[in-house]
Protein backbone atom coordinates (compact mmCIF):
# COMPACT_ATOMS: atom_id res chain seq x y z
CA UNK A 1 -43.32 64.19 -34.01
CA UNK A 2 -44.21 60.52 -32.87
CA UNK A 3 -47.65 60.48 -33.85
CA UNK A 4 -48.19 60.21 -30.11
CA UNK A 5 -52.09 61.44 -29.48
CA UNK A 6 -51.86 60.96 -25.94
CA UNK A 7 -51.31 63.85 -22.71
CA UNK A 8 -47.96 63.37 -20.81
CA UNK A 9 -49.89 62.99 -17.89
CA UNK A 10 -53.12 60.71 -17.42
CA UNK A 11 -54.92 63.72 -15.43
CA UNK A 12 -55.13 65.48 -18.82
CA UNK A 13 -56.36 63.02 -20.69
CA UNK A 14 -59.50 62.20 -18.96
CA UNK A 15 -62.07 64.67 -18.75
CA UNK A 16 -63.61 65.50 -15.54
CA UNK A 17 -63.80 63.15 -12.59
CA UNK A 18 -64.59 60.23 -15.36
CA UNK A 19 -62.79 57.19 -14.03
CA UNK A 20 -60.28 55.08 -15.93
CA UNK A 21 -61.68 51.65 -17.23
CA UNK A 22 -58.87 48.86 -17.12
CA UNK A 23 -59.51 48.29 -20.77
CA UNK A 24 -58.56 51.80 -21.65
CA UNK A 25 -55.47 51.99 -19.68
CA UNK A 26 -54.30 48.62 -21.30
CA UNK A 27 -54.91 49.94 -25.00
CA UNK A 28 -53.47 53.12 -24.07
CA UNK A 29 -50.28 51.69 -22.61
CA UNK A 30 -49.82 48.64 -24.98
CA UNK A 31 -49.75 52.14 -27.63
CA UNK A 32 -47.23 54.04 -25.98
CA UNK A 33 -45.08 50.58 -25.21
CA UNK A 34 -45.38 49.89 -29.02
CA UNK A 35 -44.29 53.50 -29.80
CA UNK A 36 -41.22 52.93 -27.50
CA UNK A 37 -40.25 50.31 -29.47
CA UNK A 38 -39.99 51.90 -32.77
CA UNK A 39 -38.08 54.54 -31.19
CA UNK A 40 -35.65 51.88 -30.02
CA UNK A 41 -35.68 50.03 -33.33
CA UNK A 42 -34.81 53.44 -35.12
CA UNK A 43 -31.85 54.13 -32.26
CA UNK A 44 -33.67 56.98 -30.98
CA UNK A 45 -33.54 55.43 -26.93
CA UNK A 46 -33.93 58.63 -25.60
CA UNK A 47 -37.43 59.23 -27.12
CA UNK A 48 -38.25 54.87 -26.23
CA UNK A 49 -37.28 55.59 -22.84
CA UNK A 50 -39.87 58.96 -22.64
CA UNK A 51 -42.17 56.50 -24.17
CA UNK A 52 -41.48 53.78 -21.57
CA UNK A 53 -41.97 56.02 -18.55
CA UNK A 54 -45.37 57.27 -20.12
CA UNK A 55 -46.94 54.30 -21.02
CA UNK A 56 -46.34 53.32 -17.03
CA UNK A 57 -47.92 56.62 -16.30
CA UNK A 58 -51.46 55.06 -17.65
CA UNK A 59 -51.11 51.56 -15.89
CA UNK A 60 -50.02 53.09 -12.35
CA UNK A 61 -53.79 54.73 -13.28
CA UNK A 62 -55.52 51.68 -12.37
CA UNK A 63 -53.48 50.10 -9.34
CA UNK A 64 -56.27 47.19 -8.70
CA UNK A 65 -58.51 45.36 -10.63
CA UNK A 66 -62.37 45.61 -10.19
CA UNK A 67 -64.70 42.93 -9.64
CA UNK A 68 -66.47 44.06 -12.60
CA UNK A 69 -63.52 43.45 -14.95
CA UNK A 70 -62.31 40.05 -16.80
CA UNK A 71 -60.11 37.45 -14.98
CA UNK A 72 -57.75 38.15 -17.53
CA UNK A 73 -57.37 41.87 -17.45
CA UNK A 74 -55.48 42.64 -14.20
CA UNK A 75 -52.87 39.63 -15.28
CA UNK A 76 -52.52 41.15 -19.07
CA UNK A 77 -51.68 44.75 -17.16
CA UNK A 78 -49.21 43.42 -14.92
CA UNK A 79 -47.82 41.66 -17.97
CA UNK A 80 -47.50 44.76 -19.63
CA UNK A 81 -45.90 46.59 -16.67
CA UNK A 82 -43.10 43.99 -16.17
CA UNK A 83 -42.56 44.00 -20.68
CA UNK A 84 -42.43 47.83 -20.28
CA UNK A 85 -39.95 47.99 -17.05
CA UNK A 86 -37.85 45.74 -18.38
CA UNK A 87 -37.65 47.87 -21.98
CA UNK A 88 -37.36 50.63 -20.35
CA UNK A 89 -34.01 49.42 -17.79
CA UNK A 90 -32.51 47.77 -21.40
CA UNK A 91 -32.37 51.47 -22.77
CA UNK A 92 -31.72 52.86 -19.59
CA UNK A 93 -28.58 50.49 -19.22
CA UNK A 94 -27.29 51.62 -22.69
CA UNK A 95 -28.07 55.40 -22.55
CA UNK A 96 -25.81 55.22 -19.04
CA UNK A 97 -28.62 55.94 -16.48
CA UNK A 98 -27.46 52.85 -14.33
CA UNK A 99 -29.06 54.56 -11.53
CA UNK A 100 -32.82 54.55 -13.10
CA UNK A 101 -32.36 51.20 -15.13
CA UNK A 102 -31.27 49.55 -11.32
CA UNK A 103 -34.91 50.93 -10.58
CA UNK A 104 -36.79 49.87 -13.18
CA UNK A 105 -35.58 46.64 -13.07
CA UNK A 106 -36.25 45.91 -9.42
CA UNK A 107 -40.05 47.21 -10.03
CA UNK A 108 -40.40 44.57 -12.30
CA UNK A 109 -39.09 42.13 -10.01
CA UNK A 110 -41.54 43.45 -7.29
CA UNK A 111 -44.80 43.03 -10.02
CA UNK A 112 -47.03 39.65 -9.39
CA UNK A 113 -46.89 37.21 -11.73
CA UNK A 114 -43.59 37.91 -13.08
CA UNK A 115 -42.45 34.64 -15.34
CA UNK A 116 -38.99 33.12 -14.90
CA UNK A 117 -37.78 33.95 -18.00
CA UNK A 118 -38.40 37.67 -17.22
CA UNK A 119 -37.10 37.54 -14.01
CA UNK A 120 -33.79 36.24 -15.56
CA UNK A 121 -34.10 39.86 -18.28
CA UNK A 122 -34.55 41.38 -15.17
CA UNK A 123 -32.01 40.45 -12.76
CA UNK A 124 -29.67 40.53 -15.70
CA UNK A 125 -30.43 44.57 -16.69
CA UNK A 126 -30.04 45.12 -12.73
CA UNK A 127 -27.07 43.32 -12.80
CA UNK A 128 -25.36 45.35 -15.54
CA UNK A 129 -26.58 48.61 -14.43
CA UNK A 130 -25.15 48.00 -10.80
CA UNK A 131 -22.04 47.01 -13.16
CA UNK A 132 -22.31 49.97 -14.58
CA UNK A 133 -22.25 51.81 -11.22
CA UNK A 134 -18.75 50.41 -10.75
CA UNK A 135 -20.66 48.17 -7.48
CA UNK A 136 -19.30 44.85 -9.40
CA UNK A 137 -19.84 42.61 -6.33
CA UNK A 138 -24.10 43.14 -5.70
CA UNK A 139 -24.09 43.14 -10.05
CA UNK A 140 -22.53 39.15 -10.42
CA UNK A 141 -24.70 38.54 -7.38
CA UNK A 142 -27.59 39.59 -9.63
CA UNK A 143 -25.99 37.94 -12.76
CA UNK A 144 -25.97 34.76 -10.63
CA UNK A 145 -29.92 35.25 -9.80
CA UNK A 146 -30.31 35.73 -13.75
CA UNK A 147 -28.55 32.50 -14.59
CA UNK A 148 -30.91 30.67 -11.86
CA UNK A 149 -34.11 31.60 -14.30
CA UNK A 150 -32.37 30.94 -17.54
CA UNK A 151 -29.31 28.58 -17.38
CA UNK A 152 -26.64 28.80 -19.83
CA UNK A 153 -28.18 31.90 -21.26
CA UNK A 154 -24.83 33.44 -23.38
CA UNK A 155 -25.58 36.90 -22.44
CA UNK A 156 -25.53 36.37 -18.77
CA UNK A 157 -22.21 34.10 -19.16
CA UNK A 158 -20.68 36.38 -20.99
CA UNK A 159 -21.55 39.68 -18.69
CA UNK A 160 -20.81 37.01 -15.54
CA UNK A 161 -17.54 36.27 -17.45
CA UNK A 162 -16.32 39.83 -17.90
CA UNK A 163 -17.34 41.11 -14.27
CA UNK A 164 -15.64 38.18 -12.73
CA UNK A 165 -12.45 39.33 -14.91
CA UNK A 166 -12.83 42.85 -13.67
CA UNK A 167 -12.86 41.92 -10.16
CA UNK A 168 -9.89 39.75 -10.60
CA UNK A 169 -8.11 42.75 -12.12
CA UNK A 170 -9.07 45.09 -9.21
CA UNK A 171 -7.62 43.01 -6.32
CA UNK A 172 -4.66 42.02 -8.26
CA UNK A 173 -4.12 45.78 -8.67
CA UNK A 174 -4.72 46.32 -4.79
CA UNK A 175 -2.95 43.50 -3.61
CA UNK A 176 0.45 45.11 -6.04
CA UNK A 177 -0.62 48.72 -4.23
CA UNK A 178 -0.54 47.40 -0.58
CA UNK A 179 2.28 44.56 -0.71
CA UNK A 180 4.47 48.39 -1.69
CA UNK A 181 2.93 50.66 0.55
CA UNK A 182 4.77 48.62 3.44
CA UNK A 183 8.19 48.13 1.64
CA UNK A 184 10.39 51.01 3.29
CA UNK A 185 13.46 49.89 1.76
């Protein structure tokens, strides 16, 4: 039990045809964000990541902003969208879905608005997941973007470090393999 008072699905939680307000979707979200946090604090990244994808259930509710609502709401939402995408590609990344944390974090690169610093969070979870997909070449490209937004961040060095090690490895390995595959003494 999470304590969770929200349906899995939007749909269900609005009665009728009633239509969403922007403030509602925002409170809603921010809840279910907040509740896939304590999941993650409490090691539990299955239930953060259920969390995750349900509190971006809400805000893909309200895809543009009205003219009736505050400047500010439509850039808080987005700013929520990018925090949650970005949570949810960090626990995707270290429950092994590579595939669905590569997709999360390009969403979040693909939101308006997105800050450099989160662009460099995000380009570094796509990096590792594509790591994590064996593809090591397109993952220290994206390690490379990540440095670009935050220089000399020790994370990305040391995930940069360790890739460009691996590669190393690989083609040593393959040049040994091929320079024997010819030798027919």
């Amino acid at each position: 039990m999470t304590g969770d008072p929200f349906e899995d699905f939007p749909e269900d939680q609005k009665p009728g045809d009633e239509e969403w307000k922007g403030e509602e979707i925002l409170r809603i979200a921010t809840e279910l964000k907040d509740m896939g946090n304590a999941a993650f604090k409490k090691q539990d990244l299955n239930l953060g990541i259920k969390k995750y994808q349900k509190s971006l259930r809400y805000l893909h509710e309200y895809p543009a902003p009205l003219e009736t609502d505050p400047a500010d709401l439509f850039p808080k939402l987005n700013a929520l969208k990018i925090s949650v995408y970005l949570n949810c590609a960090l626990l995707q990344n270290k429950t092994n879905q590579f595939a669905d944390a590569l997709e999360s974090s390009t969403k979040a690169l693909e939101i308006n608005g997105i800050s450099d610093k989160d662009k460099a969070k995000a380009y570094f979870r796509r990096g590792q997941a594509k790591l994590g997909r064996k593809n090591e070449d397109d993952g220290i490209k994206d390690l490379y973007e990540a440095i670009k937004f935050a220089p000399g961040d020790a994370a990305i060095v040391k995930e940069l470090d360790a890739a460009k090690k691996k590669v190393a490895a690989r083609k040593e390995k393959e040049k040994k393999v091929y320079k024997n595959a010819f030798n027919f003494d």
